[in-house]
C-alpha atoms as a PDB file:
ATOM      1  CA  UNK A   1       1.061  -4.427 -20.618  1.00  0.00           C
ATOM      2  CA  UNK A   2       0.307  -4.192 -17.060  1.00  0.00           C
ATOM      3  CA  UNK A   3      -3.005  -3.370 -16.781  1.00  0.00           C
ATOM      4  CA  UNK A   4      -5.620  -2.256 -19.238  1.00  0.00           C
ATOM      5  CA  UNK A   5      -5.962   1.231 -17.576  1.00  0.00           C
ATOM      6  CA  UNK A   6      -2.185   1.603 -17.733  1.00  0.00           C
ATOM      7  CA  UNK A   7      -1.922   1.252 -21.694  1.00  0.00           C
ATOM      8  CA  UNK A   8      -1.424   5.198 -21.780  1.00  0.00           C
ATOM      9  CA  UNK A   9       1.799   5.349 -19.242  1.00  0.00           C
ATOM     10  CA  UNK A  10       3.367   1.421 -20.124  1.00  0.00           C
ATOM     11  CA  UNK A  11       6.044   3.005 -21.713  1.00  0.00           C
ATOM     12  CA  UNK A  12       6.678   5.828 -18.608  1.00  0.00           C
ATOM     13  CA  UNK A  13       6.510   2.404 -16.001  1.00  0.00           C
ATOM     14  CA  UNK A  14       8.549   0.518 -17.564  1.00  0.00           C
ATOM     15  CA  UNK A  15      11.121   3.497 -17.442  1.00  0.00           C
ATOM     16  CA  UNK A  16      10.759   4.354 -13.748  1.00  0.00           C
ATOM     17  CA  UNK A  17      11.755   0.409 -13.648  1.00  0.00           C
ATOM     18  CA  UNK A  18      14.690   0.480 -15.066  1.00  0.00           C
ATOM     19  CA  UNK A  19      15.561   3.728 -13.065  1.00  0.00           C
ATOM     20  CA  UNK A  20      15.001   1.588 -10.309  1.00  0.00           C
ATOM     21  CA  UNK A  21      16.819  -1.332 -11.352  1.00  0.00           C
ATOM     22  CA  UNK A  22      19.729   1.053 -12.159  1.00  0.00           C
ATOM     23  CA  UNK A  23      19.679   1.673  -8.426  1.00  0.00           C
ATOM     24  CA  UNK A  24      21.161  -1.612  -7.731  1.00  0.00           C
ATOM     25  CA  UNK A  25      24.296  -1.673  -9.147  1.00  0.00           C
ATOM     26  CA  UNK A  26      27.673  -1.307  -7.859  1.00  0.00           C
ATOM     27  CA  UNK A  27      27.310  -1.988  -4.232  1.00  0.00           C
ATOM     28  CA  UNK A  28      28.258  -4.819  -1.982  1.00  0.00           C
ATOM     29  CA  UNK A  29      27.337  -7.593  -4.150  1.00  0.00           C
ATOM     30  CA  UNK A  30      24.794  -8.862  -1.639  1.00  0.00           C
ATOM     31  CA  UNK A  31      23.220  -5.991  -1.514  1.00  0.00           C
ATOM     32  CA  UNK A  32      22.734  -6.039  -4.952  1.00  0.00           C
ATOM     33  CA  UNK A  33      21.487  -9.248  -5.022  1.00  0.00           C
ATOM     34  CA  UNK A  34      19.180  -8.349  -2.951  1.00  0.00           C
ATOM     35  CA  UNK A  35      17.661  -5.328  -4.646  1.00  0.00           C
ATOM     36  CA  UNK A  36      17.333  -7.409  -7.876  1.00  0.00           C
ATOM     37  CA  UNK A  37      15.723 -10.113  -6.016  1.00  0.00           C
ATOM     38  CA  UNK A  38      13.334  -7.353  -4.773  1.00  0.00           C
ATOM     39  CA  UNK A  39      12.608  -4.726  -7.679  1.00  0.00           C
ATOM     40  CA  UNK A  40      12.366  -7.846  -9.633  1.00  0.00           C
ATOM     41  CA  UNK A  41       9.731  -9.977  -8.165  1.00  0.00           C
ATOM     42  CA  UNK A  42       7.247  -6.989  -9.038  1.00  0.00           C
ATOM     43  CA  UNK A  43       4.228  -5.993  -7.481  1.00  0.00           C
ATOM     44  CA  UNK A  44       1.215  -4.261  -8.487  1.00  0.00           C
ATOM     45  CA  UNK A  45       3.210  -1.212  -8.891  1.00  0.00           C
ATOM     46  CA  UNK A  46      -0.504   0.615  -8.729  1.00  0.00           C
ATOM     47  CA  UNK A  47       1.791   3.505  -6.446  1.00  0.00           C
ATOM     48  CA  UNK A  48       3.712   4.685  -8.720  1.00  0.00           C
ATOM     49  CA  UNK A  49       0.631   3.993 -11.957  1.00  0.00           C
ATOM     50  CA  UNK A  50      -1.394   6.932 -10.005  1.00  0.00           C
ATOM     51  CA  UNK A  51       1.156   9.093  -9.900  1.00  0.00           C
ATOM     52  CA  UNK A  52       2.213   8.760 -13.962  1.00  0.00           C
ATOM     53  CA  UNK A  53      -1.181   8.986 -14.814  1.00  0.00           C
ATOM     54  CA  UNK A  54      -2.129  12.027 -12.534  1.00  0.00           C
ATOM     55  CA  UNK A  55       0.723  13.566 -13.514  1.00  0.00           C
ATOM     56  CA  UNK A  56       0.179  12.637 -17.480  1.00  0.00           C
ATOM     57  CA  UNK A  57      -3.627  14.160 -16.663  1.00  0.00           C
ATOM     58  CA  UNK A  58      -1.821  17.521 -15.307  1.00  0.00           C
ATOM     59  CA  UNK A  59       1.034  17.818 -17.906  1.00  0.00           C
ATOM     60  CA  UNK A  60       3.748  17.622 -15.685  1.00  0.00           C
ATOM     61  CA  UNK A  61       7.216  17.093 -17.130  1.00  0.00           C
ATOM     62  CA  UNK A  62       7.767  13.447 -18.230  1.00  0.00           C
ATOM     63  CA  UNK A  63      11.152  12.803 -17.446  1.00  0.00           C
ATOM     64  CA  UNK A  64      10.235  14.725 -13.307  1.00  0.00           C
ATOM     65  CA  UNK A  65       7.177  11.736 -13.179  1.00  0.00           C
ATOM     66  CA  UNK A  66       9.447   8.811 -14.001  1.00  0.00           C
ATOM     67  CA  UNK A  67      11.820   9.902 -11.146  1.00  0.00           C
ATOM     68  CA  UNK A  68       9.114  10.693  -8.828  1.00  0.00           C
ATOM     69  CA  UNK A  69       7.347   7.396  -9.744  1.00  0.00           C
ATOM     70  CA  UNK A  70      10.153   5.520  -9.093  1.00  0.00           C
ATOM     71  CA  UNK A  71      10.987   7.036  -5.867  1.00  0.00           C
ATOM     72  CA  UNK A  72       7.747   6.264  -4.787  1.00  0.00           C
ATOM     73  CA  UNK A  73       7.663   2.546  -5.492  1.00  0.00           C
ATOM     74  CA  UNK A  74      10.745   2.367  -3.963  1.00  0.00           C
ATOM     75  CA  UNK A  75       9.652   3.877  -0.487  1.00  0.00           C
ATOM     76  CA  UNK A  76       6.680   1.394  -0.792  1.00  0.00           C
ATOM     77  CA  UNK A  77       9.748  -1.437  -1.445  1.00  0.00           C
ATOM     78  CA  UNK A  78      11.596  -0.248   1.342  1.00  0.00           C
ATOM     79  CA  UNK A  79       8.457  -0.086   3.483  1.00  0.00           C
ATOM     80  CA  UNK A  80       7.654  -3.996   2.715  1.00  0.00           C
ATOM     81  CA  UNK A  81      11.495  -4.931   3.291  1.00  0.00           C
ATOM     82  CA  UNK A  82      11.215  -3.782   7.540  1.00  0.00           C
ATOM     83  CA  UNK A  83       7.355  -4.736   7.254  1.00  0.00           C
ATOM     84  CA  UNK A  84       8.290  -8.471   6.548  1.00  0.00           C
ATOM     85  CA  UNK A  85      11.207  -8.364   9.605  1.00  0.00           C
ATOM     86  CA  UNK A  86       8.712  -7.375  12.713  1.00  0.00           C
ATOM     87  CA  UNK A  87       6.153  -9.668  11.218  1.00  0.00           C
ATOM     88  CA  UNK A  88       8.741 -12.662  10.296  1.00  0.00           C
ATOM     89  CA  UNK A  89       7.366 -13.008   7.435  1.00  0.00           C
ATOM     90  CA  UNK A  90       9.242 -15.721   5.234  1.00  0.00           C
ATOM     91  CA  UNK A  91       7.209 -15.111   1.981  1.00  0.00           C
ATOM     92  CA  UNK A  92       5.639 -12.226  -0.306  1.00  0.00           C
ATOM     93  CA  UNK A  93       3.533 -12.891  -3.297  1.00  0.00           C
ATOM     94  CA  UNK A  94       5.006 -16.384  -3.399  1.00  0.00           C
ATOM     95  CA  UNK A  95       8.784 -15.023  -3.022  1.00  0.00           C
ATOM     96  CA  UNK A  96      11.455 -15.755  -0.619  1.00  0.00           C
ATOM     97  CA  UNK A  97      11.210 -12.421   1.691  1.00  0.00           C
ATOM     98  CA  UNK A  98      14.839 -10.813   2.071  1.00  0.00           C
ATOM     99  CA  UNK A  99      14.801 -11.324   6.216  1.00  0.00           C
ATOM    100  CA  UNK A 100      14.451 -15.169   4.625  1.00  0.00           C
ATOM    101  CA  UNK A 101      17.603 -15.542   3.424  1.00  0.00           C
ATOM    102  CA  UNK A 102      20.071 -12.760   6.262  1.00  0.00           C
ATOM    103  CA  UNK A 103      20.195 -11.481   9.412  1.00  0.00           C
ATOM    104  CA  UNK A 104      17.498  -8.959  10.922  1.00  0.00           C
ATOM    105  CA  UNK A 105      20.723  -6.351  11.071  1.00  0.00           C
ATOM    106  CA  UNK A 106      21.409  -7.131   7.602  1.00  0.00           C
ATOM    107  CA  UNK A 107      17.642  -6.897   6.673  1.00  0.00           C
ATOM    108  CA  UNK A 108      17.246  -3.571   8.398  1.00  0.00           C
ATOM    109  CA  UNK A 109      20.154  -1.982   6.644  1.00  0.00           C
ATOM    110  CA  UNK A 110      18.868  -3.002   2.992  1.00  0.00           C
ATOM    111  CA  UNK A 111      15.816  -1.479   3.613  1.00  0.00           C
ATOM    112  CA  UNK A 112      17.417   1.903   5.561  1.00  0.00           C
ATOM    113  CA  UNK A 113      19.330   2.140   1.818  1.00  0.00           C
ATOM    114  CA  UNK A 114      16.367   1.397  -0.126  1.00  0.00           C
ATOM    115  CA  UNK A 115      14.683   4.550   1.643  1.00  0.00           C
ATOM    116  CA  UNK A 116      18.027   6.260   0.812  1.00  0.00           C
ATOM    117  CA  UNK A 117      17.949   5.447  -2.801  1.00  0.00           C
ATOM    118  CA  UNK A 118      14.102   6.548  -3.274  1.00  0.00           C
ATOM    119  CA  UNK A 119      14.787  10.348  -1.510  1.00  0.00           C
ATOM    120  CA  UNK A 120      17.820  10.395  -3.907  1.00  0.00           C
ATOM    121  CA  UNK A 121      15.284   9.532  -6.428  1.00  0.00           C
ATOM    122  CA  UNK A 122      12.754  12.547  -5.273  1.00  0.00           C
ATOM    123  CA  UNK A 123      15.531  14.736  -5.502  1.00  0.00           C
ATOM    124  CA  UNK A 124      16.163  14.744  -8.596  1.00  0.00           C
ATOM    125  CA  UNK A 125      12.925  16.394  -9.139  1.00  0.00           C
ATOM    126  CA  UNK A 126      13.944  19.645  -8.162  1.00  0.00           C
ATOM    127  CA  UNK A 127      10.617  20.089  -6.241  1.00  0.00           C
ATOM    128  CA  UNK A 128      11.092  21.328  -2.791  1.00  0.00           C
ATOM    129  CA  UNK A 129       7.250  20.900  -2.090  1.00  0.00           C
ATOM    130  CA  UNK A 130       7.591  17.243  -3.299  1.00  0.00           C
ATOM    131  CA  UNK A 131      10.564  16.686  -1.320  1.00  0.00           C
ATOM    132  CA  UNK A 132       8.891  18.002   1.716  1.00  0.00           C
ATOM    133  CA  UNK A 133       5.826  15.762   1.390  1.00  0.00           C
ATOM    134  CA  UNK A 134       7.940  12.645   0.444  1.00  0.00           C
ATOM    135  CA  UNK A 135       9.497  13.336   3.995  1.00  0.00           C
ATOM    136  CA  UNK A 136       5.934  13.868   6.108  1.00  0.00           C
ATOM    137  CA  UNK A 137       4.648  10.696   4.348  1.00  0.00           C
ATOM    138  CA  UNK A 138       7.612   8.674   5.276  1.00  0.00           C
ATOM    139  CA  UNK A 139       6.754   9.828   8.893  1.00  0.00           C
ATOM    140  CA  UNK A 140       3.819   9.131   8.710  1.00  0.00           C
ATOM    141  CA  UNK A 141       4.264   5.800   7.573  1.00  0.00           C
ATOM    142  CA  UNK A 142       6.410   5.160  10.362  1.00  0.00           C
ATOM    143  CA  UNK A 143       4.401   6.242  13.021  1.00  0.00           C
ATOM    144  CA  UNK A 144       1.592   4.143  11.640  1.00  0.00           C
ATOM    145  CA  UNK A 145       3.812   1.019  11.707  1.00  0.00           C
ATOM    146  CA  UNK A 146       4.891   1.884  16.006  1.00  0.00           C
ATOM    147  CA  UNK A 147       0.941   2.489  15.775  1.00  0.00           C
ATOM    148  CA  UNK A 148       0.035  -0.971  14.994  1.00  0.00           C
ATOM    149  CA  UNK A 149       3.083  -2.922  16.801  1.00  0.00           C
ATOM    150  CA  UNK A 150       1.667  -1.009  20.310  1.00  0.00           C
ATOM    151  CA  UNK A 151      -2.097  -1.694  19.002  1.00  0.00           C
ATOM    152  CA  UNK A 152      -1.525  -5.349  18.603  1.00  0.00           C
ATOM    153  CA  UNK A 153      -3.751  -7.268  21.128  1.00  0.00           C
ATOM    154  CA  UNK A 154      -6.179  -4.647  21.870  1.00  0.00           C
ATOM    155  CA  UNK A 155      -9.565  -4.350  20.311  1.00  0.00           C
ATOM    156  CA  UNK A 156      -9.697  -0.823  18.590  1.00  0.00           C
ATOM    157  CA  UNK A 157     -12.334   1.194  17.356  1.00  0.00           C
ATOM    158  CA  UNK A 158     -13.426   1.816  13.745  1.00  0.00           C
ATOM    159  CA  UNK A 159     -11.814   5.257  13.861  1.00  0.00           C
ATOM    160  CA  UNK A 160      -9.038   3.796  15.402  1.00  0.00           C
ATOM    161  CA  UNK A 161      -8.878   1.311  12.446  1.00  0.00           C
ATOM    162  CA  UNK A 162      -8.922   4.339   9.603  1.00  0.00           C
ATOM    163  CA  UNK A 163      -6.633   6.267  11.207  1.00  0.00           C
ATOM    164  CA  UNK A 164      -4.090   3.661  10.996  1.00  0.00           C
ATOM    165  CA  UNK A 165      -4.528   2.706   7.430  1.00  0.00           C
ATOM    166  CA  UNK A 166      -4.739   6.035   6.046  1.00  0.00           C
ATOM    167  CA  UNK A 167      -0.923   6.336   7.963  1.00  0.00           C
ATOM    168  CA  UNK A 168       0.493   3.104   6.624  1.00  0.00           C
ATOM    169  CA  UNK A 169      -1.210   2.958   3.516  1.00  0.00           C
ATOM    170  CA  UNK A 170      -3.410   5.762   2.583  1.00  0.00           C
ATOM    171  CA  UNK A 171      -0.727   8.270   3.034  1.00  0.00           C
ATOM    172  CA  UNK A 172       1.485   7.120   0.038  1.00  0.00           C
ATOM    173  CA  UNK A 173      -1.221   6.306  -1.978  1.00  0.00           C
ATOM    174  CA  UNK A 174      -1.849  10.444  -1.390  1.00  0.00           C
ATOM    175  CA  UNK A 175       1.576  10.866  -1.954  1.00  0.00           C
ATOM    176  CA  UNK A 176       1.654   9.726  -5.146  1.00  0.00           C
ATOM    177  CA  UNK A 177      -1.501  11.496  -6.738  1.00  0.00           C
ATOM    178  CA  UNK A 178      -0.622  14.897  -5.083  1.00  0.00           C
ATOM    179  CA  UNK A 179       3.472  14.844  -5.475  1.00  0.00           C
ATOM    180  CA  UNK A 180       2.476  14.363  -9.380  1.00  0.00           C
ATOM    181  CA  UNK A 181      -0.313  17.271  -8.910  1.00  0.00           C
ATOM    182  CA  UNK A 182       2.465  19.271  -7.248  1.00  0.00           C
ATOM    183  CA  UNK A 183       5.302  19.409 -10.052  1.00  0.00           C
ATOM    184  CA  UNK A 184       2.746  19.919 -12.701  1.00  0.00           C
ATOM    185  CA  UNK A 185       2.181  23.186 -14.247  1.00  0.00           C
ATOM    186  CA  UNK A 186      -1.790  22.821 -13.767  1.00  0.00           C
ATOM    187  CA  UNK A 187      -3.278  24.641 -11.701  1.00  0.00           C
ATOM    188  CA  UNK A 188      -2.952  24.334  -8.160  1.00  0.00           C
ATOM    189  CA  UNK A 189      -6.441  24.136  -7.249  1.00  0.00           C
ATOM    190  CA  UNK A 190      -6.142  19.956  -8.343  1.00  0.00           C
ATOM    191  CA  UNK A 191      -3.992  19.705  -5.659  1.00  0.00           C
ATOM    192  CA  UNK A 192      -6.234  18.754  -2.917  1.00  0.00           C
ATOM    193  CA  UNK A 193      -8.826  16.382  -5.115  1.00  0.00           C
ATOM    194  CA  UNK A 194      -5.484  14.956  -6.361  1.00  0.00           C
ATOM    195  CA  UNK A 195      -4.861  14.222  -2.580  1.00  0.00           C
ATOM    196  CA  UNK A 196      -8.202  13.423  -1.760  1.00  0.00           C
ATOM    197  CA  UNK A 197      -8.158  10.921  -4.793  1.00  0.00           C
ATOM    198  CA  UNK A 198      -5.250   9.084  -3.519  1.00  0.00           C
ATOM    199  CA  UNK A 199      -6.532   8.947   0.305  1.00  0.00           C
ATOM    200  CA  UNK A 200      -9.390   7.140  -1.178  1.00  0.00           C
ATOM    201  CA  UNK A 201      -7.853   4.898  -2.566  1.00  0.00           C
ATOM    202  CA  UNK A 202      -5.490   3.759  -0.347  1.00  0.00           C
ATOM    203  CA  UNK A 203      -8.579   3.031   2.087  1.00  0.00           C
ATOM    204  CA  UNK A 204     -10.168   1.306  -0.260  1.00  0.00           C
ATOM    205  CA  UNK A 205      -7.111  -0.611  -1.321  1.00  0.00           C
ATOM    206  CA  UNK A 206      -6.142  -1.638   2.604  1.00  0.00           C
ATOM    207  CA  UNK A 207      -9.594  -2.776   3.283  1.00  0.00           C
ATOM    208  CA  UNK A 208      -9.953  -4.715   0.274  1.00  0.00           C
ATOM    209  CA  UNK A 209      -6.727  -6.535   1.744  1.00  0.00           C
ATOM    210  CA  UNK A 210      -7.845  -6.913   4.514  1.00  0.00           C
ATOM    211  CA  UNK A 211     -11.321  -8.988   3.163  1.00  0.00           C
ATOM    212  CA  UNK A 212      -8.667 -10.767   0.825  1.00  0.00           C
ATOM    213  CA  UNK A 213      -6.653 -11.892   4.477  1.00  0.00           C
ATOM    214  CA  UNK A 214     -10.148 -13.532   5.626  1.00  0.00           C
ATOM    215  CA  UNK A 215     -11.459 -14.646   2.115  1.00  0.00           C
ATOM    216  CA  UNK A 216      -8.414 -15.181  -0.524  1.00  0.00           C
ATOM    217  CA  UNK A 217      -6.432 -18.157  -1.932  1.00  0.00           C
ATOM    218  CA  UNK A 218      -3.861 -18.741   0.597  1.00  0.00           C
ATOM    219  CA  UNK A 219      -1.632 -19.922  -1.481  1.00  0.00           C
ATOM    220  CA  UNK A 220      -1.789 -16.729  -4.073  1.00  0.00           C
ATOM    221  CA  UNK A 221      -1.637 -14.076  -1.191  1.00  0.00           C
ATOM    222  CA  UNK A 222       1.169 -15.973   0.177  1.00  0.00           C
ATOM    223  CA  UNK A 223       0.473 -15.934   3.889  1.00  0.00           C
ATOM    224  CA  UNK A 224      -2.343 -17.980   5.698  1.00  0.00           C
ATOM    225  CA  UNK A 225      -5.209 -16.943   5.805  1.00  0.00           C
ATOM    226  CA  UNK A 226      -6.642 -14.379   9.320  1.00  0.00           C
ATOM    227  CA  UNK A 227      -2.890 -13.300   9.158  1.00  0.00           C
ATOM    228  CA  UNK A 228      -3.126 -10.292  10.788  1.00  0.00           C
ATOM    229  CA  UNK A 229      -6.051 -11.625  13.424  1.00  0.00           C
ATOM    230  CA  UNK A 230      -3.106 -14.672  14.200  1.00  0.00           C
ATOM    231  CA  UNK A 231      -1.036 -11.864  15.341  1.00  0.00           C
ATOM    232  CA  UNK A 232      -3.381  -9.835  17.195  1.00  0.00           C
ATOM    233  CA  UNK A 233      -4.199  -7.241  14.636  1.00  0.00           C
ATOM    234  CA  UNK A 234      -7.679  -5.998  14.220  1.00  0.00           C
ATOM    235  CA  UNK A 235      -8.835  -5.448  11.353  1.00  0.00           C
ATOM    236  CA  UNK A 236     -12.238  -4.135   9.703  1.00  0.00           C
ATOM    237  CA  UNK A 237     -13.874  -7.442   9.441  1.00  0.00           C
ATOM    238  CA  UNK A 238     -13.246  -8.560  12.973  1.00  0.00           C
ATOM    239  CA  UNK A 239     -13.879  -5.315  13.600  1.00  0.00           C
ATOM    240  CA  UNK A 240     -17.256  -5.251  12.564  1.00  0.00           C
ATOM    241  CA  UNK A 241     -17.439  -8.800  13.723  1.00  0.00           C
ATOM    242  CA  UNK A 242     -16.533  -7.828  17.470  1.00  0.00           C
ATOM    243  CA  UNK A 243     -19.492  -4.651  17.418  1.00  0.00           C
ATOM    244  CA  UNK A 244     -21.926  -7.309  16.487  1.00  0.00           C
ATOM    245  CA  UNK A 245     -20.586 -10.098  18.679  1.00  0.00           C
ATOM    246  CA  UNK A 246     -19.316  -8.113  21.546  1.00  0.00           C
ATOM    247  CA  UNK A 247     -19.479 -11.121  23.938  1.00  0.00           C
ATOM    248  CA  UNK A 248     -17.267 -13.243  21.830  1.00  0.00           C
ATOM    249  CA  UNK A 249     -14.786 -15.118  23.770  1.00  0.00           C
ATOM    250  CA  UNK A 250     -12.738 -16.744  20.981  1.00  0.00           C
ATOM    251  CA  UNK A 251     -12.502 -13.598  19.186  1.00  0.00           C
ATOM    252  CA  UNK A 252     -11.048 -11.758  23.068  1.00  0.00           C
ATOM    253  CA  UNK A 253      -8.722 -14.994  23.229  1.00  0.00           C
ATOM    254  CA  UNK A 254      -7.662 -13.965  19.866  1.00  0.00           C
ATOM    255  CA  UNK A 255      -6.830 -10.546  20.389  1.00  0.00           C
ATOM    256  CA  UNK A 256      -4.943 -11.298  23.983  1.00  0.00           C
ATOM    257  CA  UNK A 257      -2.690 -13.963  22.238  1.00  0.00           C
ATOM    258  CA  UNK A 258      -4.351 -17.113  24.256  1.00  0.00           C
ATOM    259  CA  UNK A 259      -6.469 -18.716  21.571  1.00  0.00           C
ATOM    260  CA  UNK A 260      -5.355 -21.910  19.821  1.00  0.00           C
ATOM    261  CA  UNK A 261      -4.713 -22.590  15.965  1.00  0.00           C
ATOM    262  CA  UNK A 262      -7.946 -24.043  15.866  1.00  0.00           C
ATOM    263  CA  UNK A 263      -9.665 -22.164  17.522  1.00  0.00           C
ATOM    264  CA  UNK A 264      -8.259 -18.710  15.532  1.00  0.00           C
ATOM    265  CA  UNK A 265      -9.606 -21.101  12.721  1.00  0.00           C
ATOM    266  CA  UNK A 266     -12.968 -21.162  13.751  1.00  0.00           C
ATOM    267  CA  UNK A 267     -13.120 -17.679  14.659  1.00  0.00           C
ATOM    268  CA  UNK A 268     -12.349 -17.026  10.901  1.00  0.00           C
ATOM    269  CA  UNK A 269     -15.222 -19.747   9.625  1.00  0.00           C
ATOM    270  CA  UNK A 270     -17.202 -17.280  11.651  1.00  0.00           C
ATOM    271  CA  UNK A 271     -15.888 -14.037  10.481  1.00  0.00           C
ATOM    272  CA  UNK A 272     -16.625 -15.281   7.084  1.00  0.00           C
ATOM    273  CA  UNK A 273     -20.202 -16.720   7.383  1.00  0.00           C
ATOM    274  CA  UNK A 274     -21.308 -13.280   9.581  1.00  0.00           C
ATOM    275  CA  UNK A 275     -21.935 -11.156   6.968  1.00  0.00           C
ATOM    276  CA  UNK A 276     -19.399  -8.608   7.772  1.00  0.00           C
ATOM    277  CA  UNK A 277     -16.908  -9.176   4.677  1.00  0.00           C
ATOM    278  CA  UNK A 278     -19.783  -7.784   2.543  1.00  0.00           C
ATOM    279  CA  UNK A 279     -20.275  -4.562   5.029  1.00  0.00           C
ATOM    280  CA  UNK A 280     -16.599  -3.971   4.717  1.00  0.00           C
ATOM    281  CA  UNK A 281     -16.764  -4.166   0.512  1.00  0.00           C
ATOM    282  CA  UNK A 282     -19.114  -1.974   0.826  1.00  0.00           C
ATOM    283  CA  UNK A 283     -17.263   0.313   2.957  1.00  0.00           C
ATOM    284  CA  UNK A 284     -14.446   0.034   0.372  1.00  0.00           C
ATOM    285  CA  UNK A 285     -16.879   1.109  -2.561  1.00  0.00           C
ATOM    286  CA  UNK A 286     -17.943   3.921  -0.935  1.00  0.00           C
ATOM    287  CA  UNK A 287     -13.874   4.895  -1.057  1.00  0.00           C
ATOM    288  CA  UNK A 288     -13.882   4.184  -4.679  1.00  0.00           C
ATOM    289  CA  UNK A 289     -16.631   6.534  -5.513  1.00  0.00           C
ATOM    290  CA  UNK A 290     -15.337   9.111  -3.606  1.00  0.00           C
ATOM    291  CA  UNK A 291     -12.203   9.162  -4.954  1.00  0.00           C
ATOM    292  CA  UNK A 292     -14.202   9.206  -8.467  1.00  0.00           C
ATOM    293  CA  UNK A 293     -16.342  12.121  -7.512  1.00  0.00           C
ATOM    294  CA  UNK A 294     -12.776  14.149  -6.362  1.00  0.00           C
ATOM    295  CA  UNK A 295     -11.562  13.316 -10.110  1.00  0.00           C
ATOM    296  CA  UNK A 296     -15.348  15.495 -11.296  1.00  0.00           C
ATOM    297  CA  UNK A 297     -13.147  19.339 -11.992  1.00  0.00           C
ATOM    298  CA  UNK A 298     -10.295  17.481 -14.193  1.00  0.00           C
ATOM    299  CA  UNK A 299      -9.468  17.960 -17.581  1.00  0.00           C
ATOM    300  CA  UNK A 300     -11.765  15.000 -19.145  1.00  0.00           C
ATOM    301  CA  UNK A 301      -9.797  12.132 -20.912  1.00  0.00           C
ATOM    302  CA  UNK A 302      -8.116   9.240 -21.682  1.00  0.00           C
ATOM    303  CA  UNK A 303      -6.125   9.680 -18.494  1.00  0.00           C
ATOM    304  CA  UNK A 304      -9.192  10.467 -15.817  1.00  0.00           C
ATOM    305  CA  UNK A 305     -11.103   7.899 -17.407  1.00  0.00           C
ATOM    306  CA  UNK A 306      -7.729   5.573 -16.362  1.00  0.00           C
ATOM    307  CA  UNK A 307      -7.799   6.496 -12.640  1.00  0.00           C
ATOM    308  CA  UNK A 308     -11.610   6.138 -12.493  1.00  0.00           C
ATOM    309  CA  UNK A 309     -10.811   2.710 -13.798  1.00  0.00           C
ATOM    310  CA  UNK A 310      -8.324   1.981 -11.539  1.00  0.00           C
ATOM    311  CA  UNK A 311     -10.338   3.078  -8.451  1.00  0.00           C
ATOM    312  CA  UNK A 312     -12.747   0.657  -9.896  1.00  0.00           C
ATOM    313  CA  UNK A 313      -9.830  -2.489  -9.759  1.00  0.00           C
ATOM    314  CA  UNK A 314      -9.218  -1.898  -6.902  1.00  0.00           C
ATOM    315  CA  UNK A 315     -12.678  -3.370  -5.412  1.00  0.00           C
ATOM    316  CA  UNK A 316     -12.584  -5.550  -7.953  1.00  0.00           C
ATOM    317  CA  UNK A 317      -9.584  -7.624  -7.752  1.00  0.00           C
ATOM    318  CA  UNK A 318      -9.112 -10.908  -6.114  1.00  0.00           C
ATOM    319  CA  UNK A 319      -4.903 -10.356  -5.252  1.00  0.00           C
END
């Protein structure tokens, strides 16, 4: 069992797994390697959990959800694959990233077929509406990635900040409650909560990363700690931080690329000890309920009562 709120749909995961997994075979060996190495080391897998569970909620066709789940965690996988590249990342969750062990060319092309291999996946659905909004998100993502890359270095605003993390996060997390929403034969006015549901999420889900980058266990989140702040990205913490501290020099040396180690180090010390981490969970609850008040018109149940839980984890976890 994955997670308590997931009892309902273990069976339906662990399918869309092994439709994944299936994905691997019969390619350059190398490249198979590498997509064991990767659908393998796991993952939350809370993407494609919405979507079996929305769709589950909506009775949508089981057999349609475990394809669309499993295209969807394997955008996300494809996603992580270039993410890991332009930030040289050597390390996920503990694991040897794929850019670790080959070339940037090589590393580029396995994640250009992973995307491949997840629209083949969507396809299968038969849903041209789910098709079409597997495409925008993927877009989306993408612009939010050139987003960030051209926003390193700069301190942005708040709205600056949401609009970025609703494109490279909070768009497939509404991707994967509304896509199930869409091939369901509910309906169609849980469409848009559906959405909304997701949206909310995914904001809460990025922010509570972004605390975890400034609070967690290094050595469980498997980068250092102030990650993105070492590489010039703001996020909401020294966000917040910088509004209440806007004459700061560390935190400007920071953001320009001029600051030392230890000085990014005590820049963090102070993040932490401002009081700022708590506005930002609190920013991230607010998500949480909202996405639990868009859930309000649904069919009551054992499934609602599972995404209301899962809102609820994400806040609450420490990973």
């Amino acid at each position: 069992m994955y997670y308590e709120f997931a009892s309902s749909i273990e069976d339906k995961l662990l399918l869309a797994e092994q439709k994944m997994m299936s994905r691997s075979s019969g390619h350059h060996p190398d490249l198979t390697a590498a997509l064991e190495h990767l659908l393998a080391s796991g993952g939350k897998r809370i993407r494609p959990i919405i979507t079996l569970l929305m769709g589950s909620l909506l009775g949508a066709d089981d057999e349609k959800l475990i394809s669309l789940g499993a295209s969807i965690e394997m955008l996300h996988t494809a996603t992580l694959v270039h993410d890991d590249l332009i930030d040289g990342a050597l390390f996920r969750r503990g694991n040897p990233t794929i850019n670790s062990h080959w070339t940037p060319s090589v590393t580029v092309l396995t994640g250009d077929y992973i995307f491949a291999q997840a629209a083949e996946l969507a396809a299968e659905i038969g849903s041209t509406e789910a098709m079409s909004l597997f495409a925008e998100t993927l877009s989306t993502i993408v612009n939010g990635e050139i987003s960030q890359l051209l926003g390193r270095n700069k301190f942005s605003s708040r709205e600056d900040y949401y609009h970025r993390i609703y494109e490279k996060t909070g768009s497939l997390f509404s991707l994967s409650a509304k896509s199930a929403a869409l091939i369901s034969p509910a309906d169609r006015k849980y469409i848009n909560p559906a959405e909304e549901y997701g949206s909310e999420i995914g904001k809460a889900f990025q922010i509570v990363d972004d605390v975890l980058d400034f609070t967690g266990d290094q050595t469980r989140i498997g980068k250092p700690i102030g990650s993105d702040l070492r590489q010039g990205v703001p996020t909401l913490p020294s966000l917040y931080y910088g509004e209440q501290n806007p004459g700061d020099k560390i935190l400007k040396d920071v953001l320009d690329g001029s600051a030392s180690d230890s000085e990014i180090d005590q820049l963090i010390e102070r993040i932490n000890q401002s009081g700022v981490i708590q506005l930002a969970m609190n920013e991230a609850r607010e998500c949480t309920k909202n996405a639990i008040s868009s859930l309000s018109g649904f069919p009551k149940g054992h499934d609602r009562q599972a995404l209301e839980d899962l809102a609820n984890y994400i806040v609450d976890r420490d990973l």
